[in-house]
N, C-alpha and C. Protein backbone atom coordinates (compact mmCIF):
# COMPACT_ATOMS: atom_id res chain seq x y z
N UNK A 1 24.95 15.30 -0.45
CA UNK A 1 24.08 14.67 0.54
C UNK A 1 24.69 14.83 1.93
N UNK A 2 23.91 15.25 2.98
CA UNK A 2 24.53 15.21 4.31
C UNK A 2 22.94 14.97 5.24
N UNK A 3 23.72 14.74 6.45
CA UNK A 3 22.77 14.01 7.42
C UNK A 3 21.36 14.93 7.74
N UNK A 4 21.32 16.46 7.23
CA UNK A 4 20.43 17.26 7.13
C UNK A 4 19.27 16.72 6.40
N UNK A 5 20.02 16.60 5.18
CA UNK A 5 18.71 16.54 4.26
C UNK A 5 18.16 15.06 3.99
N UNK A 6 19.20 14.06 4.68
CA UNK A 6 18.74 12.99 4.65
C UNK A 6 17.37 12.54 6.27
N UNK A 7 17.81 13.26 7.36
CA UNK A 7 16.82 13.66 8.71
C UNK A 7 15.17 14.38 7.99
N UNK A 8 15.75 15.75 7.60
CA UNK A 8 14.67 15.74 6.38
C UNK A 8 13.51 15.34 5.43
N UNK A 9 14.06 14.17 4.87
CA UNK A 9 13.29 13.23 4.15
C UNK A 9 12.75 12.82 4.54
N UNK A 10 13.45 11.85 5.71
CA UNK A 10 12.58 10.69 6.12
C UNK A 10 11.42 11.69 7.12
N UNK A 11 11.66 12.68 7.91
CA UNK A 11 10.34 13.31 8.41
C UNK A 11 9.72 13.84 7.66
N UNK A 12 9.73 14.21 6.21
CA UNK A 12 9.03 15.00 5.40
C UNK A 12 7.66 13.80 5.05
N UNK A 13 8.48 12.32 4.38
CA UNK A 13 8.33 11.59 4.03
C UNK A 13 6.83 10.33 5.13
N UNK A 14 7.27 10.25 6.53
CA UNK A 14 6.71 9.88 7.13
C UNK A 14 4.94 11.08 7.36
N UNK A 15 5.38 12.41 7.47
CA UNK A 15 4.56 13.39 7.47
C UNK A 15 2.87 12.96 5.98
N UNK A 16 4.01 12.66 5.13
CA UNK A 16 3.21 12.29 3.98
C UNK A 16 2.44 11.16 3.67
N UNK A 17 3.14 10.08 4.65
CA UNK A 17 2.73 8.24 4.33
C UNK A 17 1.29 9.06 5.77
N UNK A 18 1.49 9.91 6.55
CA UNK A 18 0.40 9.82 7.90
C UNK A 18 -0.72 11.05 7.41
N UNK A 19 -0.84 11.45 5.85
CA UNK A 19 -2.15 11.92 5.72
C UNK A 19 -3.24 11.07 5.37
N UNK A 20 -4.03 11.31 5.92
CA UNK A 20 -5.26 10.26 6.04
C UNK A 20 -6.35 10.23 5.24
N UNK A 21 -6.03 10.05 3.77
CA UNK A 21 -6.95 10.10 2.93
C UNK A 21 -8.26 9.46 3.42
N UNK A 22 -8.29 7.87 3.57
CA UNK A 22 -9.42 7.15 3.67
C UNK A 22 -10.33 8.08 4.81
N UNK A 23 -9.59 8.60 5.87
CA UNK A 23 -10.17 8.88 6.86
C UNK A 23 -11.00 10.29 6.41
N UNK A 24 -10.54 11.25 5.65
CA UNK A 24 -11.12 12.44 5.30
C UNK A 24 -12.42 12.09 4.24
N UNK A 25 -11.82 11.14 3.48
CA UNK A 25 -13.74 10.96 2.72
C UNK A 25 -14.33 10.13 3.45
N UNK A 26 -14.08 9.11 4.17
CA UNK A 26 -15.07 8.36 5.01
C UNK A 26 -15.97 9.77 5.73
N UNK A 27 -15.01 10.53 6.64
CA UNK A 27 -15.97 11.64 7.47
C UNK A 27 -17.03 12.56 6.54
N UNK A 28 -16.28 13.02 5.21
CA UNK A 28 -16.71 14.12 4.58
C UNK A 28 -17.13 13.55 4.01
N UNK A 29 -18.10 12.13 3.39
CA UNK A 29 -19.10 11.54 2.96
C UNK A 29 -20.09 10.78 3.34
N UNK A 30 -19.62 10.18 3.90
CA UNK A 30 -20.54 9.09 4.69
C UNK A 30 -20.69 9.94 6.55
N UNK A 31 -19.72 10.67 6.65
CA UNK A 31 -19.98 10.94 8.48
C UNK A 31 -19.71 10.02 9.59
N UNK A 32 -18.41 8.80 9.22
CA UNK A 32 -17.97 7.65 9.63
C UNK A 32 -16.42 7.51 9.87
N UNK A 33 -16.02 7.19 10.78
CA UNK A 33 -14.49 7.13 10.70
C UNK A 33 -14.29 5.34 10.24
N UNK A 34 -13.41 5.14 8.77
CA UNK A 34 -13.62 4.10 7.92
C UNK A 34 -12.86 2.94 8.59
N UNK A 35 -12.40 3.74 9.98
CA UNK A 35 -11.51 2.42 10.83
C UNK A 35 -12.79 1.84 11.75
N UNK A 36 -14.28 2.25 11.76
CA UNK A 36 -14.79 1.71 12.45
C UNK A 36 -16.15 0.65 11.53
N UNK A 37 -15.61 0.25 10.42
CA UNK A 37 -16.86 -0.05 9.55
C UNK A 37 -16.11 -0.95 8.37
N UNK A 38 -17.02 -2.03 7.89
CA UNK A 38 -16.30 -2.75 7.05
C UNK A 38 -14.68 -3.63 7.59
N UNK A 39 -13.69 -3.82 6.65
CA UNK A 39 -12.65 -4.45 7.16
C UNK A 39 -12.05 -3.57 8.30
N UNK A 40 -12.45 -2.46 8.57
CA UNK A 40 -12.07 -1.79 9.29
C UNK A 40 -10.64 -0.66 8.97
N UNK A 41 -10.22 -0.91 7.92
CA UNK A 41 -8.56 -0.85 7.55
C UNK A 41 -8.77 0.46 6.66
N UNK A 42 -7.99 1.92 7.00
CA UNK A 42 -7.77 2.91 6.57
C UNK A 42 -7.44 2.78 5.14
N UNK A 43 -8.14 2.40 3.84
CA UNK A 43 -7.02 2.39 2.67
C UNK A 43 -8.25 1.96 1.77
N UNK A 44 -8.07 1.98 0.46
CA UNK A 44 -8.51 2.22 -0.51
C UNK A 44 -9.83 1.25 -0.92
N UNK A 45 -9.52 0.09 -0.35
CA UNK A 45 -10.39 -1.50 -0.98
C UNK A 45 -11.65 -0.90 -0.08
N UNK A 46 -11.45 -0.41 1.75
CA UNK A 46 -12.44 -0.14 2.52
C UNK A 46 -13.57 1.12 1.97
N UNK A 47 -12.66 2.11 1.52
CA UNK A 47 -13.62 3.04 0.89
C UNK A 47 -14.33 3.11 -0.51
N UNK A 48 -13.63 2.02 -1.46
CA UNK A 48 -14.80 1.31 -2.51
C UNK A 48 -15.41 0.93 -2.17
N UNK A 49 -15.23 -0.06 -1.00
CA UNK A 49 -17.10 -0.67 -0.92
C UNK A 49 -17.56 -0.13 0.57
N UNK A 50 -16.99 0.87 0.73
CA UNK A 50 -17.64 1.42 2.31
C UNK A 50 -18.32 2.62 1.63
N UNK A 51 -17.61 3.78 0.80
CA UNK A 51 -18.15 5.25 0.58
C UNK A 51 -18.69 5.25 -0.96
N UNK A 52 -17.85 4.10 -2.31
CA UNK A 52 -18.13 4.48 -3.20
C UNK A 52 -17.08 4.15 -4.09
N UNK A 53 -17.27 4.04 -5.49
CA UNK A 53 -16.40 3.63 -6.23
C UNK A 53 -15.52 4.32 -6.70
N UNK A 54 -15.88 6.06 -6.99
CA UNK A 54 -15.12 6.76 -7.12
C UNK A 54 -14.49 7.07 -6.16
N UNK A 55 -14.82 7.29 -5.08
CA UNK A 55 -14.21 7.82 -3.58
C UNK A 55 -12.95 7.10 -3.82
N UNK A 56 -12.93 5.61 -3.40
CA UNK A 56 -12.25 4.52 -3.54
C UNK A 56 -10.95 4.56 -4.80
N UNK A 57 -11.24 4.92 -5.75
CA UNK A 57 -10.19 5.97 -6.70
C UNK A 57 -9.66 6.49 -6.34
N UNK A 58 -9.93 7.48 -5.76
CA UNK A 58 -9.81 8.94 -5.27
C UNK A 58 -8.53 8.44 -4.42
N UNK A 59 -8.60 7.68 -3.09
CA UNK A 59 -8.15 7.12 -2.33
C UNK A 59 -6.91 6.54 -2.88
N UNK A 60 -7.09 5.40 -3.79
CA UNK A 60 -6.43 4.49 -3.98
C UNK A 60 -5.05 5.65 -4.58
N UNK A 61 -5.65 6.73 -5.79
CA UNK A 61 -4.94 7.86 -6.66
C UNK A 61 -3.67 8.24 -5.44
N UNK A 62 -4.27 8.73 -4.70
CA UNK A 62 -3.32 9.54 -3.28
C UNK A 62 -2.69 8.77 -2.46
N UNK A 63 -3.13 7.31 -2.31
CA UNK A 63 -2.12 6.93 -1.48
C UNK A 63 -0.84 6.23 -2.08
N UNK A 64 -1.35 5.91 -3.79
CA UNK A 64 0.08 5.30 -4.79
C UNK A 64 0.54 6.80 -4.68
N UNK A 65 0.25 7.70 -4.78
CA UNK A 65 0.70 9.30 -4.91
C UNK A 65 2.12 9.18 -3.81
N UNK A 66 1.22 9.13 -2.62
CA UNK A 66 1.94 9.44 -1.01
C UNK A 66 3.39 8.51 -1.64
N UNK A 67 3.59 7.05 -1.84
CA UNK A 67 4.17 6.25 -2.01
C UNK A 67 5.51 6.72 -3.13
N UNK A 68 4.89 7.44 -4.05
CA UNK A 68 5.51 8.42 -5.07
C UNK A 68 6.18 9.08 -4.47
N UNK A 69 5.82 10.29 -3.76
CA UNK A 69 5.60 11.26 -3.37
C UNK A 69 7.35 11.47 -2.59
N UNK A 70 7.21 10.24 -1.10
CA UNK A 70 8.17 10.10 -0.27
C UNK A 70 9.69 10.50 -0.76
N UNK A 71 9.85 8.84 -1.56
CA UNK A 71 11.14 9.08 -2.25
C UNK A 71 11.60 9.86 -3.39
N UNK A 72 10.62 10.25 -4.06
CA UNK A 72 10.83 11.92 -5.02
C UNK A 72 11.33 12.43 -4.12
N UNK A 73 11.04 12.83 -3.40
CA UNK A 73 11.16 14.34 -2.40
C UNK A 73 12.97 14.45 -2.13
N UNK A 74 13.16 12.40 -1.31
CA UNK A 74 14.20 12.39 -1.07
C UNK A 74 15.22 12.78 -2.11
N UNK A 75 15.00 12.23 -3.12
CA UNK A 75 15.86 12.48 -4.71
C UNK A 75 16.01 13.95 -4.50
N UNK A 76 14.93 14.76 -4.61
CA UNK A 76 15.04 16.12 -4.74
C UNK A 76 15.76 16.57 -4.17
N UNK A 77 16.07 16.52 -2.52
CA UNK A 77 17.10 16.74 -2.03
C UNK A 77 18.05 16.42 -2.54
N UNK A 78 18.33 15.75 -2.84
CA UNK A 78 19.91 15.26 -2.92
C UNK A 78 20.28 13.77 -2.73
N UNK A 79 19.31 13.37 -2.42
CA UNK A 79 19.85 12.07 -1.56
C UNK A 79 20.22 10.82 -2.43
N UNK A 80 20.95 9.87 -2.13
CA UNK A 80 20.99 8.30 -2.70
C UNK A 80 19.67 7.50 -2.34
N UNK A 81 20.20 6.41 -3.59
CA UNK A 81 19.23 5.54 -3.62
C UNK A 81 19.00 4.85 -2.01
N UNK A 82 19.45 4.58 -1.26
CA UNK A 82 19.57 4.39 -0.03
C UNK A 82 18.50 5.34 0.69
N UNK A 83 18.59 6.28 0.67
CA UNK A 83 17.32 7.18 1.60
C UNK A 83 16.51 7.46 0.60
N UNK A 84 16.25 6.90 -0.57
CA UNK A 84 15.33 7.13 -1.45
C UNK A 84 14.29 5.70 -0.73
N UNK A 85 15.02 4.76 -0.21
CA UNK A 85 15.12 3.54 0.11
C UNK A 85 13.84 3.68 1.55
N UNK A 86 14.77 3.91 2.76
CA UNK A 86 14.40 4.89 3.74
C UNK A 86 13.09 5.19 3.71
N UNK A 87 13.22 6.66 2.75
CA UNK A 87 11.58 7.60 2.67
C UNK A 87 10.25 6.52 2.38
N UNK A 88 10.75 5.48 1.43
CA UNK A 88 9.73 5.26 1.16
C UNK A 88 9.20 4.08 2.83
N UNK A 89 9.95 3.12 2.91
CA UNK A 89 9.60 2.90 4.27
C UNK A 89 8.97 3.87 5.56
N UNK A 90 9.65 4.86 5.55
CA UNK A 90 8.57 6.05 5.85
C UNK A 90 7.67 6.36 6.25
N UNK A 91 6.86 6.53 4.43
CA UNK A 91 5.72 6.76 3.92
C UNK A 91 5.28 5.44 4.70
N UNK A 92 5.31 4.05 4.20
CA UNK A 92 4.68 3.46 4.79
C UNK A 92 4.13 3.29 6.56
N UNK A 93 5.53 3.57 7.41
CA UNK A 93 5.11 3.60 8.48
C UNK A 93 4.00 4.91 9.18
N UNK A 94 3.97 5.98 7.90
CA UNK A 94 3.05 6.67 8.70
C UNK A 94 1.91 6.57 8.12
N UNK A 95 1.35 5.77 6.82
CA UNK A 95 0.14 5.29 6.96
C UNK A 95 -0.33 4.51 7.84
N UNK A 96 0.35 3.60 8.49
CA UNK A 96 0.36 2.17 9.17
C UNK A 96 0.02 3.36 10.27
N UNK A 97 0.69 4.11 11.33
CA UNK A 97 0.83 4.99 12.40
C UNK A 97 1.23 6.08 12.39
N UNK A 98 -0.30 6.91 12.04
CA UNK A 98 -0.27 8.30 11.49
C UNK A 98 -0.64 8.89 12.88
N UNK A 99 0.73 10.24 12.64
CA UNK A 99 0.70 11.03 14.02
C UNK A 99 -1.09 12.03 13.88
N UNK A 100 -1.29 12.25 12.51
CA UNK A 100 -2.55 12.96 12.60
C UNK A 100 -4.35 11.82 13.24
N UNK A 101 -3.54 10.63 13.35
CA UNK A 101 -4.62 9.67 14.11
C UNK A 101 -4.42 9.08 15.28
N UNK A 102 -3.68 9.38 15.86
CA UNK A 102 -3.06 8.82 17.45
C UNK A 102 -2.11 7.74 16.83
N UNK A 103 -2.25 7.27 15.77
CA UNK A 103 -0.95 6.43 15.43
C UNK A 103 -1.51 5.00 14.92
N UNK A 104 -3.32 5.21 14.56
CA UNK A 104 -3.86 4.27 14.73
C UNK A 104 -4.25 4.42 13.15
N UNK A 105 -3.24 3.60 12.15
CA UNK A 105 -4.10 3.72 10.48
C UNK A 105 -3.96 2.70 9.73
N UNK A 106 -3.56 2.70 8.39
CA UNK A 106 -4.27 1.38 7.93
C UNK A 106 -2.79 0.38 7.97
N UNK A 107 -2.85 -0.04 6.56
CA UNK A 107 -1.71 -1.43 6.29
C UNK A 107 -0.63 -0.84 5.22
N UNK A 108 -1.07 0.49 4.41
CA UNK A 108 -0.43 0.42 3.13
C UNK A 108 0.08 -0.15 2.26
N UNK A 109 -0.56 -0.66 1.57
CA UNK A 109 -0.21 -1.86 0.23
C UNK A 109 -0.12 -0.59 -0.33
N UNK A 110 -1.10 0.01 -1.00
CA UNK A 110 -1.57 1.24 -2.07
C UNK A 110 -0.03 2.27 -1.84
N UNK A 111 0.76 2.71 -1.04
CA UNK A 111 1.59 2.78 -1.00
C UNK A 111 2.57 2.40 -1.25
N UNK A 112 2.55 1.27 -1.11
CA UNK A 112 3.78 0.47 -1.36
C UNK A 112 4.17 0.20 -2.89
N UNK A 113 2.66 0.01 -3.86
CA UNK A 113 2.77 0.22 -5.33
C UNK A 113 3.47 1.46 -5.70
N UNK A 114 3.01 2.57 -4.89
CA UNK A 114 4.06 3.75 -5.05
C UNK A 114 5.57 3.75 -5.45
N UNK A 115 5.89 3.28 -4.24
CA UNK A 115 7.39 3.56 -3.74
C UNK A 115 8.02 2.67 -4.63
N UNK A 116 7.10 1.25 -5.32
CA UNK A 116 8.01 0.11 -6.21
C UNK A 116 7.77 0.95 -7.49
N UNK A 117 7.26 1.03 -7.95
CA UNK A 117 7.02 1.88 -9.22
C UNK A 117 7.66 3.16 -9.28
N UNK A 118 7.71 3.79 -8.39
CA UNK A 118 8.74 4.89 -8.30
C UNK A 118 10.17 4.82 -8.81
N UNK A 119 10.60 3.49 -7.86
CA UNK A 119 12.23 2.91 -7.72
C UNK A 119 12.42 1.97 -9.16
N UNK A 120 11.04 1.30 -9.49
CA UNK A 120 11.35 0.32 -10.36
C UNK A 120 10.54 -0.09 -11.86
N UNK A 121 10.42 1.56 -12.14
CA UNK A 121 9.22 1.97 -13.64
C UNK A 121 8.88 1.06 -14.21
N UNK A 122 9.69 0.09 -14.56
CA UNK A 122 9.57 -1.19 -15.44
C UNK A 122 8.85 -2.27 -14.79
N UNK A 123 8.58 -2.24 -13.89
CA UNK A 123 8.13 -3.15 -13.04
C UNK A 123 5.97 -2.69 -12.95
N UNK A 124 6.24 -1.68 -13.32
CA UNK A 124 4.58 -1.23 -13.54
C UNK A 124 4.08 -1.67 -14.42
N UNK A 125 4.27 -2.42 -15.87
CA UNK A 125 3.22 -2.75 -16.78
C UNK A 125 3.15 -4.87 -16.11
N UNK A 126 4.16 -4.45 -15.82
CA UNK A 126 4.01 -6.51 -15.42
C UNK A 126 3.40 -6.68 -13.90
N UNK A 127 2.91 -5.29 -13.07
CA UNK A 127 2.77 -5.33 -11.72
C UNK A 127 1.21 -5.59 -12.39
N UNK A 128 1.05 -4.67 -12.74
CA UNK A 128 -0.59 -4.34 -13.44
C UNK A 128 -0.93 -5.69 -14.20
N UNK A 129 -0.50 -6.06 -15.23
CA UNK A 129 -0.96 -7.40 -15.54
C UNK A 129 -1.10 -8.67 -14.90
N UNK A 130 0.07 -8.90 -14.12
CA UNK A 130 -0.37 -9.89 -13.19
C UNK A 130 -1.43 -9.62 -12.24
N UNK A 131 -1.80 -8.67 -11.71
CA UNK A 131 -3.12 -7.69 -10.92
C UNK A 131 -4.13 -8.51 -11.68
N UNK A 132 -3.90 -8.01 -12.42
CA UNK A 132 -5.62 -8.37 -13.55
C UNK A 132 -5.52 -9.68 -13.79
N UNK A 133 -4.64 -10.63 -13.88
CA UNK A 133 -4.48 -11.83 -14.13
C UNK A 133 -5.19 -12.42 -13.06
N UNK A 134 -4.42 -11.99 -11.92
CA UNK A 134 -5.09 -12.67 -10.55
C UNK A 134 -6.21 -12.12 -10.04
N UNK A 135 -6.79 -11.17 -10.43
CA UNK A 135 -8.27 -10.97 -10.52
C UNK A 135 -9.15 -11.23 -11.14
N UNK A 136 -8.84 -11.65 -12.27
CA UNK A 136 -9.80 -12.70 -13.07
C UNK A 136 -9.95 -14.21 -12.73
N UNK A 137 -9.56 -14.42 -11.88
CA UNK A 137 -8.90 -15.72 -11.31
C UNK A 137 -9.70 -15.88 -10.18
N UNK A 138 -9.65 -15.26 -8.76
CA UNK A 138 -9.84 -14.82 -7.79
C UNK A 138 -11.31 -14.23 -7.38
N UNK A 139 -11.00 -13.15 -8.28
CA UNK A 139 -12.51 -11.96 -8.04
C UNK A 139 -12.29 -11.30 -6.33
N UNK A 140 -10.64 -11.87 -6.24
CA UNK A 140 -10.20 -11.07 -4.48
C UNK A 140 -9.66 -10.16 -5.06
N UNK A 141 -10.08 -8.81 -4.80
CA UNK A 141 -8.65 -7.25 -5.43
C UNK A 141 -7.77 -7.55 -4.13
N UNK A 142 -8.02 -7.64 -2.93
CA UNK A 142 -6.77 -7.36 -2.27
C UNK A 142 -5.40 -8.68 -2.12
N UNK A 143 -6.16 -9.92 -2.01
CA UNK A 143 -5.29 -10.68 -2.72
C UNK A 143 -4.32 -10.94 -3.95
N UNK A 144 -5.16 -10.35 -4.76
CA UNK A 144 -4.48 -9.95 -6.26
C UNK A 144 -3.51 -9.11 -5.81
N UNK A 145 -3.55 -7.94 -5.25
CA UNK A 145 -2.96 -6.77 -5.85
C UNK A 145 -1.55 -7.06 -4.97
N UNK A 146 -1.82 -7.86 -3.51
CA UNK A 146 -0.78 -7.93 -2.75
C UNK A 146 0.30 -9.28 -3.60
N UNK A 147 -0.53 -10.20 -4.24
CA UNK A 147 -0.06 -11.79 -4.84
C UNK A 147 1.07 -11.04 -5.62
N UNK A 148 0.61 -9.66 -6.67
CA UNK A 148 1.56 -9.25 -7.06
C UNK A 148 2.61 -8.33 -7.38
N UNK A 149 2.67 -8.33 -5.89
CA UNK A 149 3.71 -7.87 -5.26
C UNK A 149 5.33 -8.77 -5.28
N UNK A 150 4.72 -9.65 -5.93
CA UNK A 150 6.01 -11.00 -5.65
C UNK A 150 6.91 -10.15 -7.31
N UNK A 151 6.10 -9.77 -7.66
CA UNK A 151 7.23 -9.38 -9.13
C UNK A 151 8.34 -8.33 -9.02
N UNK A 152 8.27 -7.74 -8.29
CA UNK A 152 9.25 -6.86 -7.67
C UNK A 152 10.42 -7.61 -7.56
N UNK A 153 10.56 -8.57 -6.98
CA UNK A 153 11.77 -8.96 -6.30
C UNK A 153 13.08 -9.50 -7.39
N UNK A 154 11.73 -9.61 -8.45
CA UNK A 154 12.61 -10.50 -10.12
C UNK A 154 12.64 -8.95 -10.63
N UNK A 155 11.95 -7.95 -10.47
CA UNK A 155 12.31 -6.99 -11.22
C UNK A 155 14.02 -6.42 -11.26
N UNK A 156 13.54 -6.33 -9.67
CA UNK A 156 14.51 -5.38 -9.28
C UNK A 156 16.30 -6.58 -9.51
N UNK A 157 15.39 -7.93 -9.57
CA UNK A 157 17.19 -8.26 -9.85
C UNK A 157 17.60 -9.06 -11.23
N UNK A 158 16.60 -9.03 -11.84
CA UNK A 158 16.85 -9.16 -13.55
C UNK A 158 16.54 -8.22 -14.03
N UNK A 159 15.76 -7.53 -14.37
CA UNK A 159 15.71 -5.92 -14.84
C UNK A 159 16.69 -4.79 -14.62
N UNK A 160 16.75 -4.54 -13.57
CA UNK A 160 17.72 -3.79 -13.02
C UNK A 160 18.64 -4.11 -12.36
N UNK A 161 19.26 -5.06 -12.33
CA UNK A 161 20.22 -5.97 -11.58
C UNK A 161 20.73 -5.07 -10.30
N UNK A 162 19.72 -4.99 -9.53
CA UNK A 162 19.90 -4.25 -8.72
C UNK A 162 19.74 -5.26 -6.67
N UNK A 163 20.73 -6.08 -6.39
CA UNK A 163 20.51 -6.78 -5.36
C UNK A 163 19.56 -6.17 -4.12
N UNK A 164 19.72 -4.49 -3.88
CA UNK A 164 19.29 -4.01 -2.92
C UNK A 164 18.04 -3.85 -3.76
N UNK A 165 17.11 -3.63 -4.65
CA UNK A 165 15.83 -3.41 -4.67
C UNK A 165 15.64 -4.69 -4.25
N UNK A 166 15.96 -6.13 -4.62
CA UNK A 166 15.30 -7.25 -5.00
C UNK A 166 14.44 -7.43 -3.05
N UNK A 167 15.96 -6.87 -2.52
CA UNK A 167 15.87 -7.33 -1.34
C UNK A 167 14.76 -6.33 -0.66
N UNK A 168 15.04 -5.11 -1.19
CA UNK A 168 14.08 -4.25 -0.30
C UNK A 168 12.71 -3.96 -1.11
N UNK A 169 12.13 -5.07 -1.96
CA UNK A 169 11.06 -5.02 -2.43
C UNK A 169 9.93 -5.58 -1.59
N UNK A 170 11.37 -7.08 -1.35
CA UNK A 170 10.56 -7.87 -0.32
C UNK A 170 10.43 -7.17 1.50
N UNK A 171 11.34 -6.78 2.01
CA UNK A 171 11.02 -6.33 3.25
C UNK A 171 10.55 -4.89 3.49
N UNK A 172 10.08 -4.44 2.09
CA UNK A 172 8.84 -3.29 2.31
C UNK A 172 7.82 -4.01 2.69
N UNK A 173 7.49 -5.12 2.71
CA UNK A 173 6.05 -5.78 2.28
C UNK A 173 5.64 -6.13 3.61
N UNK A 174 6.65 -6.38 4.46
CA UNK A 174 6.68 -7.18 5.84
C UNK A 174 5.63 -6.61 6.37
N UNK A 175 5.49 -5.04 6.50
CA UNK A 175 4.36 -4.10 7.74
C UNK A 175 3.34 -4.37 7.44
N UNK A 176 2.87 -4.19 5.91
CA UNK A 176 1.58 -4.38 5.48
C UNK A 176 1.60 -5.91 5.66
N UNK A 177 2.03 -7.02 5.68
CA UNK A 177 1.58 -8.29 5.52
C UNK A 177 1.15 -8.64 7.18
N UNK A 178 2.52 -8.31 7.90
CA UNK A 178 2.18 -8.17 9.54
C UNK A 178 1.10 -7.59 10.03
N UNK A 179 0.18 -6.29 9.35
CA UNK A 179 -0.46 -5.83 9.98
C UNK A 179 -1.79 -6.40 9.37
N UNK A 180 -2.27 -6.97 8.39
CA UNK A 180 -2.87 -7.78 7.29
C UNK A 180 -3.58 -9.50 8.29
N UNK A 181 -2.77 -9.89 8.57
CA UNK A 181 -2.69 -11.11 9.60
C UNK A 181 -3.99 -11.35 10.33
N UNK A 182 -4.15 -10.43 11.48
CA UNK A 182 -5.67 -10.40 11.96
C UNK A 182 -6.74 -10.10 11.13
N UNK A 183 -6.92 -9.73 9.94
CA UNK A 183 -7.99 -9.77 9.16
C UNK A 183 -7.91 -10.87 8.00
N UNK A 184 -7.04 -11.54 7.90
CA UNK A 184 -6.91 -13.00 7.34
C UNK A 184 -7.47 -14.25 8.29
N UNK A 185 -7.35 -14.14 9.89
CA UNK A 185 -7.90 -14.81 11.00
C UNK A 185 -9.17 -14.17 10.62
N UNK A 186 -9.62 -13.10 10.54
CA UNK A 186 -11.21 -13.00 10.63
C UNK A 186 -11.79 -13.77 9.59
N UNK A 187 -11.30 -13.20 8.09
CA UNK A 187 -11.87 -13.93 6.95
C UNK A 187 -11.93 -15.17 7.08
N UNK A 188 -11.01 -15.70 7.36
CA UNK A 188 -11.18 -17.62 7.44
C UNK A 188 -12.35 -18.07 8.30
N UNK A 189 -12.70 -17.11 9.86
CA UNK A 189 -13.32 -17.42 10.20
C UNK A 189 -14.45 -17.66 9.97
N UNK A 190 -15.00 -16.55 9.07
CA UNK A 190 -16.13 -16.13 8.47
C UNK A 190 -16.36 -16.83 7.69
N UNK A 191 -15.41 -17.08 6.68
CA UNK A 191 -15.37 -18.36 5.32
C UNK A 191 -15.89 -19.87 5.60
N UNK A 192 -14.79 -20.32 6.88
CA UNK A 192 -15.77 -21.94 6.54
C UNK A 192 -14.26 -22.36 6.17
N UNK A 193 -13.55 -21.71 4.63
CA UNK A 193 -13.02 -22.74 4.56
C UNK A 193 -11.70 -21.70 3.56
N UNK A 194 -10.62 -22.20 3.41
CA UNK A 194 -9.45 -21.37 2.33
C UNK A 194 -10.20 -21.18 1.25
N UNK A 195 -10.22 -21.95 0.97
CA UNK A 195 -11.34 -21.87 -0.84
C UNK A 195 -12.08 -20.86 -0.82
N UNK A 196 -13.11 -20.52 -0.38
CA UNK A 196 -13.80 -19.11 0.18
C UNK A 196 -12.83 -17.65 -0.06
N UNK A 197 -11.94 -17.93 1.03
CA UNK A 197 -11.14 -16.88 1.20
C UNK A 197 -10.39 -16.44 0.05
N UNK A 198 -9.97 -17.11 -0.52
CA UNK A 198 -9.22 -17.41 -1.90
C UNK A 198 -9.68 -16.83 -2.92
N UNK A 199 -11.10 -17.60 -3.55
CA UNK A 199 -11.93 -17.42 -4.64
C UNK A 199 -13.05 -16.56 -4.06
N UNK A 200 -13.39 -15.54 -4.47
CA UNK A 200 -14.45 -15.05 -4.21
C UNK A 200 -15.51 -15.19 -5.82
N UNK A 201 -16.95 -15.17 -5.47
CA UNK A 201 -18.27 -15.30 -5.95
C UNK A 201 -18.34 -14.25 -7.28
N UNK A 202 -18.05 -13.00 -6.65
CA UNK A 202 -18.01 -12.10 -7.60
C UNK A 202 -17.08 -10.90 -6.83
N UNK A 203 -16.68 -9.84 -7.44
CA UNK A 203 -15.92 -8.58 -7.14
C UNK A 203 -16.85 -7.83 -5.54
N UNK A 204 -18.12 -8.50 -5.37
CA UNK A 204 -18.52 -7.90 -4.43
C UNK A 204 -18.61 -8.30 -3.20
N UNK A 205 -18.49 -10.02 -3.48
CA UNK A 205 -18.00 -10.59 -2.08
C UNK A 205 -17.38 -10.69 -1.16
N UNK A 206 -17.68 -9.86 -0.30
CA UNK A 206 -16.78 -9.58 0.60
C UNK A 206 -16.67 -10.42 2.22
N UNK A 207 -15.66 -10.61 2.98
CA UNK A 207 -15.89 -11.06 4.34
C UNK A 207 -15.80 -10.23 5.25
């Protein structure tokens, strides 16, 4: 490992978190840029119920991919778990501020399942069940999927007794939660009330 291939990564890596899936089927289906419609937010939940259910697959497929994608690459090189660490932060910052959009993209959660599942395999059948747990519950996918995100942090330090995942499970999460914020102020607004926001009616209720 040397400072080459670790410079490398992380630009290979960021290159990869800033391709703009949502944005290429929003245009090449609907004829819409998906940051101007619905929650507004470049990423997977917007193009299920903005373009389509498969689209929204499609989406969701490539951006856990991108999330994959980052810290493989770094491995491939050569690198430690540390810039495996890195890439995937990355990936996230160039979905969040993709140079192919002026810097203007979504939140990356759908990513971020990547990069934990990548680092922490075991952590995918209990990520997924609690998902579905809290969507049967809820009828919110993006609440769910972010709620369980909290399992990471026990993964990575009873599973793999690994102190640095536990820790960097949780401060992957920070960008997407930070950037998440103003569309939690909208929903409430819209809601009336937490309960609303919380529980949704059915899978189609949206704010």
């Amino acid at each position: 490992m040397n400072i080459g291939s670790i410079i490398v990564a992380i630009i290979i890596a960021y290159l990869i978190g800033s391709f703009p899936t949502a944005y290429l089927v929003g245009r090449w289906r609907k004829g819409f840029d998906i940051r101007e419609v619905g929650s507004r937010n470049l990423g997977a939940m917007n193009t299920f119920y903005k373009v389509g259910f498969g689209w929204g697959l499609l989406v969701l497929a490539a951006d856990i991919g991108k999330g994959v994608l980052g810290p493989a690459i770094a491995h491939f090189l050569g690198n430690n778990l540390i810039v495996e660490m890195l890439s995937g932060v990355a990936v996230v910052v160039g979905h969040s501020f993709p140079v192919f959009l002026k810097f203007r993209g979504g939140r990356g959660g759908a990513s971020c399942i990547g990069i934990l599942v990548y680092l922490m395999p075991w952590g995918a059948p209990v990520y997924l069940g609690l998902f579905l747990l809290l969507l049967a519950i809820t009828r919110f996918p993006t609440l769910s999927y972010s709620a369980a995100f909290l399992c990471f942090p026990f993964i990575g330090a009873f599973v793999y007794h690994r102190w640095e995942l536990a820790v960097y499970s949780l401060g992957l999460l920070l960008l997407p939660l930070l950037k998440y914020i103003p569309r939690i102020i909208e929903m409430r607004k819209k809601a009336g009330s937490w309960k609303h926001v919380i529980y949704r009616r059915n899978l189609k209720d949206r704010l």
